[in-house]
Protein backbone atom coordinates (compact mmCIF):
# COMPACT_ATOMS: atom_id res chain seq x y z
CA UNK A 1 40.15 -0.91 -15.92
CA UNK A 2 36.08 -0.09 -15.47
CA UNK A 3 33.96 -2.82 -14.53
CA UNK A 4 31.93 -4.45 -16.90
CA UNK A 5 28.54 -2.76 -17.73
CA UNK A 6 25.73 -4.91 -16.59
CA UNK A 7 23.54 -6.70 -18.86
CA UNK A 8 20.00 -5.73 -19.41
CA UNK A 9 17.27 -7.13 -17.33
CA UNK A 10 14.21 -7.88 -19.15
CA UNK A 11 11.24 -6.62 -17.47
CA UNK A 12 9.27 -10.01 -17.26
CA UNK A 13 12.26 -11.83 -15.69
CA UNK A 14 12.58 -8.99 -12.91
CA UNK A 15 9.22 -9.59 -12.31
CA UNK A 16 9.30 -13.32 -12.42
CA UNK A 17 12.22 -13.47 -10.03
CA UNK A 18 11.25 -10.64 -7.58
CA UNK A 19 7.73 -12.48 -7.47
CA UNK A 20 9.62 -14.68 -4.90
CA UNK A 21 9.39 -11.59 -2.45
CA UNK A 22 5.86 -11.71 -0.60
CA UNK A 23 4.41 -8.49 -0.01
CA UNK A 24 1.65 -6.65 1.82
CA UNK A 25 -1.41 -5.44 0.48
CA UNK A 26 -2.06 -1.83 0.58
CA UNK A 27 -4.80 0.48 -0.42
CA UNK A 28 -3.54 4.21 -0.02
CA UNK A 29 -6.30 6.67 0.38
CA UNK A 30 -7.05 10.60 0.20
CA UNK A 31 -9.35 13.34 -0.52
CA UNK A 32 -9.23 14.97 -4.06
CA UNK A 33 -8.82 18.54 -4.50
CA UNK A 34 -12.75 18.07 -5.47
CA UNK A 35 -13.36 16.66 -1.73
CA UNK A 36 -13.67 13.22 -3.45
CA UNK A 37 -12.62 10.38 -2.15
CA UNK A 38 -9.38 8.98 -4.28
CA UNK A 39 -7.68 5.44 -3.48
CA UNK A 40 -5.22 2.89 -4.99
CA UNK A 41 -4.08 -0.58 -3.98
CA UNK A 42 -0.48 -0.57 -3.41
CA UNK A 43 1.93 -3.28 -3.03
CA UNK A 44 5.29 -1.50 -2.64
CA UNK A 45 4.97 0.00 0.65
CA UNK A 46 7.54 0.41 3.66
CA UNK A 47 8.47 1.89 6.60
CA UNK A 48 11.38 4.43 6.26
CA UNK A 49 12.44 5.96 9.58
CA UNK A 50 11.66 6.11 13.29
CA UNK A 51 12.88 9.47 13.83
CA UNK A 52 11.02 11.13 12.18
CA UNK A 53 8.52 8.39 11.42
CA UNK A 54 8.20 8.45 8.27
CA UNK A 55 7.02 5.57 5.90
CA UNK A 56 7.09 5.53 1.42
CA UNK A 57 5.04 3.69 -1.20
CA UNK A 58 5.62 3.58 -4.87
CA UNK A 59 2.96 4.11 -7.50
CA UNK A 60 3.54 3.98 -11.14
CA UNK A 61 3.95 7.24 -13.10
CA UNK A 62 0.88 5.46 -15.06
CA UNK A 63 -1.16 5.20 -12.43
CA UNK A 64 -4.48 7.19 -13.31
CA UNK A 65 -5.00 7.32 -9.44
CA UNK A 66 -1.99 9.03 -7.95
CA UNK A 67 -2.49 12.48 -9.61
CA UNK A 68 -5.91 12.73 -7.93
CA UNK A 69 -3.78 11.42 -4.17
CA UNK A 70 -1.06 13.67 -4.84
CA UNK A 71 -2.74 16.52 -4.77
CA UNK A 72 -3.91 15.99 -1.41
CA UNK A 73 -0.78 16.96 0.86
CA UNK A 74 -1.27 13.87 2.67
CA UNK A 75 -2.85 10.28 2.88
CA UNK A 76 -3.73 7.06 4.42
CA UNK A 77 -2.31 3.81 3.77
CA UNK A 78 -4.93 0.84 5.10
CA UNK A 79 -3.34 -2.64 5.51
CA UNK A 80 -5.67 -4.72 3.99
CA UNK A 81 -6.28 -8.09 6.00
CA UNK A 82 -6.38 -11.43 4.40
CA UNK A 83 -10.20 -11.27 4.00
CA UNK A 84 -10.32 -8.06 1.88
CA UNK A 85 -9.09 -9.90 -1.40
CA UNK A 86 -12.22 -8.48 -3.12
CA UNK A 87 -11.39 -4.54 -1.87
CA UNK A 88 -7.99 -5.05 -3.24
CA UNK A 89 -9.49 -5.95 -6.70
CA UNK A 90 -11.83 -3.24 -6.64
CA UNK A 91 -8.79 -0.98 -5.94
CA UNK A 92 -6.72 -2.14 -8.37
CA UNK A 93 -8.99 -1.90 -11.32
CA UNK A 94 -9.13 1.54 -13.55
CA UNK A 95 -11.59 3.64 -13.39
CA UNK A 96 -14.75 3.64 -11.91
CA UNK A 97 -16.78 4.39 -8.47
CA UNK A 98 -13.51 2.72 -6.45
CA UNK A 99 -15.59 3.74 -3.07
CA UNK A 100 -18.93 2.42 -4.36
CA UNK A 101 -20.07 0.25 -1.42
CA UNK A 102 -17.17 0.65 0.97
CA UNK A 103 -17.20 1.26 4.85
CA UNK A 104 -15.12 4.08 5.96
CA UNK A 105 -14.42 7.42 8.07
CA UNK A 106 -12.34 9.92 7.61
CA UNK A 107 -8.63 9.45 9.13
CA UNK A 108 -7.36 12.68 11.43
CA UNK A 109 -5.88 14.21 7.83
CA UNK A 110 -9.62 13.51 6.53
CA UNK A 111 -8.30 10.53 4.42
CA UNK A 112 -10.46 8.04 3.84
CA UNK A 113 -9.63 5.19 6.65
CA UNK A 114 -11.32 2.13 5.18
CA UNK A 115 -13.26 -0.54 7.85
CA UNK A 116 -12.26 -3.92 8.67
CA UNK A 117 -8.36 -3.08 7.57
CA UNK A 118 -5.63 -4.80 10.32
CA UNK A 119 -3.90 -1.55 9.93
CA UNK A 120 -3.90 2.07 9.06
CA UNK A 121 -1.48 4.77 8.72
CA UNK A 122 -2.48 8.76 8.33
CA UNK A 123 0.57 10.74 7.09
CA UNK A 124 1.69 13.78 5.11
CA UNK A 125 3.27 13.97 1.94
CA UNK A 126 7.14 14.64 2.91
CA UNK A 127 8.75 14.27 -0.23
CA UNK A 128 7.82 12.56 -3.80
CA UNK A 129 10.59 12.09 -5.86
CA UNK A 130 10.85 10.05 -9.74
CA UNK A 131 12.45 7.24 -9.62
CA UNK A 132 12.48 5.11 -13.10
CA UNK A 133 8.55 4.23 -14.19
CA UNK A 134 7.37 4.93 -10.71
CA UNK A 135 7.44 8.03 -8.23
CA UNK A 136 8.98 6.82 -4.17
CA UNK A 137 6.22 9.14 -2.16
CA UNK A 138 7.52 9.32 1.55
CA UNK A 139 4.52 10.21 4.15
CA UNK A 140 5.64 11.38 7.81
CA UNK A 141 3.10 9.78 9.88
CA UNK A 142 0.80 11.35 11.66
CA UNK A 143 -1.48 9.02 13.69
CA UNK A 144 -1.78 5.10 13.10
CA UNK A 145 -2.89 2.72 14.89
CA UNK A 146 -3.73 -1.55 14.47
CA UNK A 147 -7.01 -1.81 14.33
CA UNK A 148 -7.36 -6.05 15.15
CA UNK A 149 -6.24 -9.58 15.06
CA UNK A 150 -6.91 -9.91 11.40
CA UNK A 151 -4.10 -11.84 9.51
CA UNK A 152 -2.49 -9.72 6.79
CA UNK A 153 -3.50 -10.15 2.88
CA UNK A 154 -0.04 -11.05 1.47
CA UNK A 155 0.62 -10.71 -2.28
CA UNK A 156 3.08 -13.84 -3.62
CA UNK A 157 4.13 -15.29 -6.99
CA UNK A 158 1.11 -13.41 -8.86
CA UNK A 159 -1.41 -14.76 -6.02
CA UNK A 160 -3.24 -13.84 -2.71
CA UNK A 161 -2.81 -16.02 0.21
CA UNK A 162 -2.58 -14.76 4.09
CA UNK A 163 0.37 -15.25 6.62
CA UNK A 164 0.14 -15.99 10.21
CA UNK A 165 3.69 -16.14 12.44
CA UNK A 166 4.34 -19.37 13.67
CA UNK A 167 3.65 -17.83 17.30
CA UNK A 168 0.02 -17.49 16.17
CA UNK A 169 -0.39 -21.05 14.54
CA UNK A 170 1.48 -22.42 17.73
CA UNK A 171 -1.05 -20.41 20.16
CA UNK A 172 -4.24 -21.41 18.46
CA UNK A 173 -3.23 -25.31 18.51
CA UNK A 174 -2.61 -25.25 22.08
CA UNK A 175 0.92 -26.56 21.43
């Protein structure tokens, strides 16, 4: 006897209920073929593999963005910190000067590393393959490093809010 074929799974439910997952707060960077400056802010980013390190994101085959980062061979992914709500907006939004008042220098791929981020991760494209509405792009990483104390920008139930590890809240009240 087969098993049962799953019911369907309307889109806003899966995005209701998955909304219960906090994530970080991305914006992945590169250099066009036109030696422009191309960026996106990216939710769906992890890391893969230690050996090799290697680490994926996911943008949607929609995105108006990602052909323009594609073509670059590689990228940077900047961890936005809790107090770069307002970069991630600018990121997010369609069309437009995205870079248009924002800090940066280029990563060691020449990727746009963006200032102020808690985080940043240079890497080559390794692989992008479809999968369903979006493409999984793994990067092998080249250079990264932490760049600070700042508390992460954390993306939860359709809202921003920051996270600090109960180490860090314990710390700071002397507790």
């Amino acid at each position: 006897m087969r098993p049962a074929r799953p019911a369907a799974v309307e889109p806003r439910h899966f995005r209701r209920v998955l909304g219960h997952y906090p994530t970080g707060v991305t914006i992945v960077t590169a250099i066009d073929a036109n030696g422009e400056p191309a960026g996106m802010a990216v939710g769906s980013f992890t890391s893969v593999s230690l050996e090799p390190p290697l680490v994926a994101f996911l943008p949607a085959k929609s995105s108006t963005s990602f052909p323009r980062i594609r073509t670059a061979g590689s990228f940077c992914v900047n961890v936005l910190g809790a107090h770069q709500e307002e970069l991630c907006h600018a990121f997010a939004a369609r069309g437009g000067d995205k870079f248009a008042g924002v800090a940066w220098s280029p990563a060691p791929s020449g990727a746009p590393r963006l200032h102020g981020v808690a985080a940043w991760i240079d890497c080559d494209v390794e692989s992008i393959t479809p999968a369903g509405d979006h493409y999984l792009v793994v990067g092998r990483v080249r250079h990264l490093d932490g760049t600070g104390d700042a508390l992460p920008l954390v993306f939860y139930r359709g809202g921003y809010g920051r996270f600090a590890p109960s180490s860090l809240i314990t710390d700071r009240t002397g507790s």
